[in-house]
N, C-alpha and C. Protein backbone atom coordinates (compact mmCIF):
# COMPACT_ATOMS: atom_id res chain seq x y z
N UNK A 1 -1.79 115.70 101.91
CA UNK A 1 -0.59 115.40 101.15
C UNK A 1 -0.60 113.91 100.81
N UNK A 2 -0.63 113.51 99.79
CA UNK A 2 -0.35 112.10 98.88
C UNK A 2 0.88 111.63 99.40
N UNK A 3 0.91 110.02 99.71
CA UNK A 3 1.55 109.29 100.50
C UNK A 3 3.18 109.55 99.28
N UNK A 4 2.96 109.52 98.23
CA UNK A 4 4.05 109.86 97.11
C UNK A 4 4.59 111.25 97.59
N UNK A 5 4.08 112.49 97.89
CA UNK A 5 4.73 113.47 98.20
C UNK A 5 5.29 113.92 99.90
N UNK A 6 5.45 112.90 100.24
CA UNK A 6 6.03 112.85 101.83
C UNK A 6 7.43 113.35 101.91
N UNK A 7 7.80 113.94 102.57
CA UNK A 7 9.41 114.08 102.86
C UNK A 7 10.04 113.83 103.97
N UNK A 8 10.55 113.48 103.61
CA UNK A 8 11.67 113.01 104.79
C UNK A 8 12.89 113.30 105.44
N UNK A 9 13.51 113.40 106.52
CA UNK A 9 15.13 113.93 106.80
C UNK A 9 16.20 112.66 106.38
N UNK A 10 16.76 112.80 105.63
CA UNK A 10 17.79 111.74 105.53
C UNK A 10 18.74 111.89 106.60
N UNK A 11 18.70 110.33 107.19
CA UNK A 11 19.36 109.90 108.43
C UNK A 11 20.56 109.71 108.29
N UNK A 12 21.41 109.36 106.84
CA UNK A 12 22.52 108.39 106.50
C UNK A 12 23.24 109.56 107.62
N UNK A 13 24.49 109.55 108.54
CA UNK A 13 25.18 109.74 109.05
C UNK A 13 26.13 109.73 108.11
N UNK A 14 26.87 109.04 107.24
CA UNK A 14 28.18 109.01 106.55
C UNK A 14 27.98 109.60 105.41
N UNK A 15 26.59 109.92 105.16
CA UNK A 15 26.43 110.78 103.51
C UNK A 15 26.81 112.11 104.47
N UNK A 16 26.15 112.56 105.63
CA UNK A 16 26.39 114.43 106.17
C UNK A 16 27.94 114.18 106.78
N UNK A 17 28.40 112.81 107.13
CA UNK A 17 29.60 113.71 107.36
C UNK A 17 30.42 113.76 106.18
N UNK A 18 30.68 113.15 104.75
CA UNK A 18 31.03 113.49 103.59
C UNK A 18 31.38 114.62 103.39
N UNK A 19 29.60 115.17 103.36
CA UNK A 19 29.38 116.37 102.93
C UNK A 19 29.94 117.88 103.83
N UNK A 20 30.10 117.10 105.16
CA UNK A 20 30.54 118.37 106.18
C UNK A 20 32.02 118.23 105.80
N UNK A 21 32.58 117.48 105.53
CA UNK A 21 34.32 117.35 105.82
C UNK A 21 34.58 118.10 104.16
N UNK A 22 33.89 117.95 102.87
CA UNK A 22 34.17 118.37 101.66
C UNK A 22 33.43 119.74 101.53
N UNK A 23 32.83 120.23 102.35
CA UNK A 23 32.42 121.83 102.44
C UNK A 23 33.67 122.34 103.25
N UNK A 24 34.03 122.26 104.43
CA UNK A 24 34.77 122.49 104.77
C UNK A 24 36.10 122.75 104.65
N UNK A 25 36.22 121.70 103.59
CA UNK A 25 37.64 121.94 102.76
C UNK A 25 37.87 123.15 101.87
N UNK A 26 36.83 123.44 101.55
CA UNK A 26 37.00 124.42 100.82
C UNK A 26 37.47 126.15 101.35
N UNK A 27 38.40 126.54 100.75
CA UNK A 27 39.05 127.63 101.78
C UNK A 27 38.62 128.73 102.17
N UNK A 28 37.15 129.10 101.58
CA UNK A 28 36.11 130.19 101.62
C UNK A 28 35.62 130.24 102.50
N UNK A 29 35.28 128.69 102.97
CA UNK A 29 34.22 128.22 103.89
C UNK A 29 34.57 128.46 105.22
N UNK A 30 33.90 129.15 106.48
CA UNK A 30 34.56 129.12 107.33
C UNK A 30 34.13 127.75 108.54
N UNK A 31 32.79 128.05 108.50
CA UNK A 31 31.69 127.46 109.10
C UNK A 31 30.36 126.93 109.19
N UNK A 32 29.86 125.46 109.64
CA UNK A 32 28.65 125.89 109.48
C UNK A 32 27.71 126.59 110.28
N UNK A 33 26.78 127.56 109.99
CA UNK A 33 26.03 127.69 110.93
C UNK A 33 24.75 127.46 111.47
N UNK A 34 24.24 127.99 112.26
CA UNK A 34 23.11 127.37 113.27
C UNK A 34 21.91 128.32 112.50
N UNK A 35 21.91 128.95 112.09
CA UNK A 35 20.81 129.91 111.66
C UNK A 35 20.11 129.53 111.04
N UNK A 36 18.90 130.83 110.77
CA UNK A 36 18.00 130.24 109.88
C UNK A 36 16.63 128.99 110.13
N UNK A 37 16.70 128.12 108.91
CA UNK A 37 15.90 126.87 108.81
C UNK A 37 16.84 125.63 110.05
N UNK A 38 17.71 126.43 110.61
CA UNK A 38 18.27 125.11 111.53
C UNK A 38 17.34 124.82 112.79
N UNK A 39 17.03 125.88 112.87
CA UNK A 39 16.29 126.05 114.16
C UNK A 39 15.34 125.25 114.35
N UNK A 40 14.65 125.33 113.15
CA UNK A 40 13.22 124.45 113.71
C UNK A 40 13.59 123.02 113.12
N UNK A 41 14.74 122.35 112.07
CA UNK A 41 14.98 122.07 111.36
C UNK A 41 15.42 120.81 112.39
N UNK A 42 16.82 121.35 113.10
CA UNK A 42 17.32 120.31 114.16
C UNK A 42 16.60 119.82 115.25
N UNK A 43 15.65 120.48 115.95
CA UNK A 43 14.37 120.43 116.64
C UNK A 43 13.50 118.97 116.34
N UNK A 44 13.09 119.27 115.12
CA UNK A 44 12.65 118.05 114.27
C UNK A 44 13.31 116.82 114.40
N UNK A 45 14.58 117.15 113.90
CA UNK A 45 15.25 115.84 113.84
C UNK A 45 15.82 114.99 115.22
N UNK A 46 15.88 115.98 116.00
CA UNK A 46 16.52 115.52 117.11
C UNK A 46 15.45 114.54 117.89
N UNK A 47 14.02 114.72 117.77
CA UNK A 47 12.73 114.28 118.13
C UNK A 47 12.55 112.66 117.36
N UNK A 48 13.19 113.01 116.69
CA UNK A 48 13.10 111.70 115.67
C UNK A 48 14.17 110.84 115.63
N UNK A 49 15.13 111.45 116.44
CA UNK A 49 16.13 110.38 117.08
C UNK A 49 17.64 110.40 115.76
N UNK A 50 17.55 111.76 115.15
CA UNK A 50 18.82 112.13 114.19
C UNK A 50 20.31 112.84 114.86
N UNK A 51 20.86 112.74 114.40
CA UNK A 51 21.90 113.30 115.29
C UNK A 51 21.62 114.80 114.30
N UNK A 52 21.86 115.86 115.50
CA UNK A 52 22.18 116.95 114.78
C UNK A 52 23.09 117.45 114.01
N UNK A 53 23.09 117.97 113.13
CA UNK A 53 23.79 118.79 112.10
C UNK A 53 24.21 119.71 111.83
N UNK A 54 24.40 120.83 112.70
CA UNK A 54 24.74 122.35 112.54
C UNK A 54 25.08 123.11 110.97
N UNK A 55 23.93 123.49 110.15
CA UNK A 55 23.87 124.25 109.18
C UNK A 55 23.86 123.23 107.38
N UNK A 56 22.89 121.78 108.01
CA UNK A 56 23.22 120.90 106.96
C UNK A 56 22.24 120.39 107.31
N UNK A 57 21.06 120.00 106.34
CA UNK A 57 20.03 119.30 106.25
C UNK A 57 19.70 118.47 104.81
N UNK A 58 19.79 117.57 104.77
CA UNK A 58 19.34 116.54 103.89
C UNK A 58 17.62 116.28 103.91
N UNK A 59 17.03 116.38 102.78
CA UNK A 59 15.60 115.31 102.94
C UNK A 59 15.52 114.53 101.64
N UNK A 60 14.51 114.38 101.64
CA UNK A 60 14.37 113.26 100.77
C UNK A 60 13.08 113.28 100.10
N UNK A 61 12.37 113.34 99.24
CA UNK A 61 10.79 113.36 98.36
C UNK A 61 10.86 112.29 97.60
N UNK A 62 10.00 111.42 97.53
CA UNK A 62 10.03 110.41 97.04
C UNK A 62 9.49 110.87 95.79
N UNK A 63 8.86 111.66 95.20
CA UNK A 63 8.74 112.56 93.80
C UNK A 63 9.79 113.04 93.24
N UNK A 64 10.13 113.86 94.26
CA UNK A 64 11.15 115.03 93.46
C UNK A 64 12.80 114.84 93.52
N UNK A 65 12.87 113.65 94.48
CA UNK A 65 14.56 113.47 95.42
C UNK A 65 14.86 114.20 96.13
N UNK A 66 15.99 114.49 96.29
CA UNK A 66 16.78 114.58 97.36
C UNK A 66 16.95 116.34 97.35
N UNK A 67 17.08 116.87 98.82
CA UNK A 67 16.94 118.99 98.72
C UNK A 67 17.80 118.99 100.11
N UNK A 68 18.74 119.60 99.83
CA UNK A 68 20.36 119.52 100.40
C UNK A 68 20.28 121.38 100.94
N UNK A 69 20.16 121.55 102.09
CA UNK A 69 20.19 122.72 102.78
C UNK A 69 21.87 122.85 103.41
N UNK A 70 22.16 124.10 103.25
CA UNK A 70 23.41 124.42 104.00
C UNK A 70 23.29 126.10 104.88
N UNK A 71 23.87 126.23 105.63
CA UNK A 71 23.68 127.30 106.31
C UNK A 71 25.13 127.63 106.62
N UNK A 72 25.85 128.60 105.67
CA UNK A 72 27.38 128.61 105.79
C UNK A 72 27.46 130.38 106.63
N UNK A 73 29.15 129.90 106.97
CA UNK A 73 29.55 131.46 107.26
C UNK A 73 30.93 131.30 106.66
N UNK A 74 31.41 132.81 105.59
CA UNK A 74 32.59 132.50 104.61
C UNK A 74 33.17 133.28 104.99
N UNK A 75 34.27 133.64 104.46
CA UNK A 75 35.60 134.14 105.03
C UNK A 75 35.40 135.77 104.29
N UNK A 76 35.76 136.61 104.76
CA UNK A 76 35.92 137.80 103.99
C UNK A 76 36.55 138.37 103.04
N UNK A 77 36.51 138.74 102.40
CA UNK A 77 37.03 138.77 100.52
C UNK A 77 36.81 137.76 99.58
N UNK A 78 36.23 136.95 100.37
CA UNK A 78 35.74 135.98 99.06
C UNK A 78 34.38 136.38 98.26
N UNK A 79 34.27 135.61 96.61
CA UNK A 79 33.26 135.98 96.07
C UNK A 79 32.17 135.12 96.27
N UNK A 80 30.94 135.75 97.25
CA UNK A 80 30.33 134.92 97.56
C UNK A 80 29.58 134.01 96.61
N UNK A 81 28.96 134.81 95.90
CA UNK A 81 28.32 133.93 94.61
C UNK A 81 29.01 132.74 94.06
N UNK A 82 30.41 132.92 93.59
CA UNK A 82 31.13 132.03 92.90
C UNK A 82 31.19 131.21 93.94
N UNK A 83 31.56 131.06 95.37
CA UNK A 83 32.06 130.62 96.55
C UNK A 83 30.17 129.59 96.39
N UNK A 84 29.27 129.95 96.50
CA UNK A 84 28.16 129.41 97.05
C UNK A 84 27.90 128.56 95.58
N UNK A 85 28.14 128.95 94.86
CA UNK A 85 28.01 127.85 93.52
C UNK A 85 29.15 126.82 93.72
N UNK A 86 29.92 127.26 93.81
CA UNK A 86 31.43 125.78 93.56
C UNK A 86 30.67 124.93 95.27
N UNK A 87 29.81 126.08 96.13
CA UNK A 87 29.89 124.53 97.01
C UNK A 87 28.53 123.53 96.59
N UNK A 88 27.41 124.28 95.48
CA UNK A 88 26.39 123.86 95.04
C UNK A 88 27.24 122.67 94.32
N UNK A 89 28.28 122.70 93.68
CA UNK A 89 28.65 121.94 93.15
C UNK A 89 29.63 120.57 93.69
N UNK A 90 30.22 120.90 94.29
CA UNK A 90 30.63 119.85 95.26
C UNK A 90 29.97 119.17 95.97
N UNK A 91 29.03 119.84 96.48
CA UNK A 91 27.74 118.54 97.25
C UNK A 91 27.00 117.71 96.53
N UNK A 92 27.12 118.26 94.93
CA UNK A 92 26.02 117.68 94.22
C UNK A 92 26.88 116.38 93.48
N UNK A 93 28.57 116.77 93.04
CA UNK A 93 28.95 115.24 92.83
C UNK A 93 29.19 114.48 93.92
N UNK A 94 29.61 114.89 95.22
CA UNK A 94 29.34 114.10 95.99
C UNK A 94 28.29 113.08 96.18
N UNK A 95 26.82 113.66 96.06
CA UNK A 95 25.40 113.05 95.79
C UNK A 95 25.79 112.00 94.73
N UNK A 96 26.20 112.53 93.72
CA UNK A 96 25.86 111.72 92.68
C UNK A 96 26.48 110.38 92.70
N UNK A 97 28.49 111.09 93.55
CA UNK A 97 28.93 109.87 93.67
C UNK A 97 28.60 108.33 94.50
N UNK A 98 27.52 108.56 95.42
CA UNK A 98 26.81 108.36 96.28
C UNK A 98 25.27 107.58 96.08
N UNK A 99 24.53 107.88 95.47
CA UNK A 99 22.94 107.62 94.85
C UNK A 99 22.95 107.97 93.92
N UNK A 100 21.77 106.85 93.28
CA UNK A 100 21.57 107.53 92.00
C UNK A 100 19.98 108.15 91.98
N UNK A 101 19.41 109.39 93.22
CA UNK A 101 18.14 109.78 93.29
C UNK A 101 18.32 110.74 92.94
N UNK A 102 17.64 111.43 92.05
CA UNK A 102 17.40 112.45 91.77
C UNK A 102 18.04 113.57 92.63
N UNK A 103 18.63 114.41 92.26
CA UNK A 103 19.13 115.79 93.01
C UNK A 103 18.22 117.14 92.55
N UNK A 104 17.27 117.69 93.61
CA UNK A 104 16.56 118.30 92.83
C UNK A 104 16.72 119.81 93.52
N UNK A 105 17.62 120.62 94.51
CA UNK A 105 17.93 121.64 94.82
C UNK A 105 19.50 121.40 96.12
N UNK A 106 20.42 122.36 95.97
CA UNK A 106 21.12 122.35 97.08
C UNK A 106 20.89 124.03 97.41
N UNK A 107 20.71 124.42 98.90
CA UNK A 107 20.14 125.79 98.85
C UNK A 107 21.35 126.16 99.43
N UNK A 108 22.01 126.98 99.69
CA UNK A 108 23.30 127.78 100.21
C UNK A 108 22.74 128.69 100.97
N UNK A 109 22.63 129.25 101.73
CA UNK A 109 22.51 130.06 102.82
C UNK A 109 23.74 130.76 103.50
N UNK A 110 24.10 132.17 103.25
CA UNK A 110 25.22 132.39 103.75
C UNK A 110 24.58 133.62 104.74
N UNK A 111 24.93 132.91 105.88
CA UNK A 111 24.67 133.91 106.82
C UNK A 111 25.71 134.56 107.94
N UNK A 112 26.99 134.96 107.63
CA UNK A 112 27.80 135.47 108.08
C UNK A 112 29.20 135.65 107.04
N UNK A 113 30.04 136.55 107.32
CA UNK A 113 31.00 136.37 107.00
C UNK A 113 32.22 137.30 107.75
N UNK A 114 33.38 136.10 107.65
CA UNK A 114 34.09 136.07 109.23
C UNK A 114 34.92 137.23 109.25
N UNK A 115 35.95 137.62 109.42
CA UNK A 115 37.16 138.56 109.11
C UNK A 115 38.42 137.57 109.20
């Protein structure tokens, strides 16, 4: 792998809690969760001296920018699709309001939903 295509976990602390307190707001949202890419995900980071994140991963490509992982659990009767786009979208002006690097995926992961 070319020293240009490296990735990285973004460390900022005040960009994930932003992003945890403005997912959360949203009334769909119930939780984040542990599943999934967290597993090996927080593992990583914790080794590297990151604070963990429960269902929120930031990295960073110095090519491509910035790839914004979430691992949600939503409330029941909501539409998930619409629900997982409006939060694609809220993280992403957040980003923007924030850096100006490239935003090049936010992935949604919904792996529960509550009653």
């Amino acid at each position: 792998m070319a020293q240009d295509e490296t990735i990285v976990i973004v460390p900022e602390e005040e960009i994930y809690e932003k992003i945890e307190k403005a997912v959360l707001a949203i009334p769909e949202v119930s939780r984040f969760t542990a599943d999934g890419f967290q597993d090996l995900m927080k593992g990583i980071g914790q080794a590297l001296g990151f604070r963990g994140h429960i269902g929120l991963l930031i990295r960073r490509s110095r090519k491509k920018g910035i790839k914004v992982d979430l691992s949600l659990a939503l409330h029941k009767g909501c539409r998930v699709h619409e629900t997982a786009r409006y939060v694609q979208m809220v993280v992403k002006n957040l980003l923007v309001s924030v850096t100006d690097e490239n935003i090049y995926a936010i992935d949604v992961t919904v792996t529960d939903i509550i009653d």
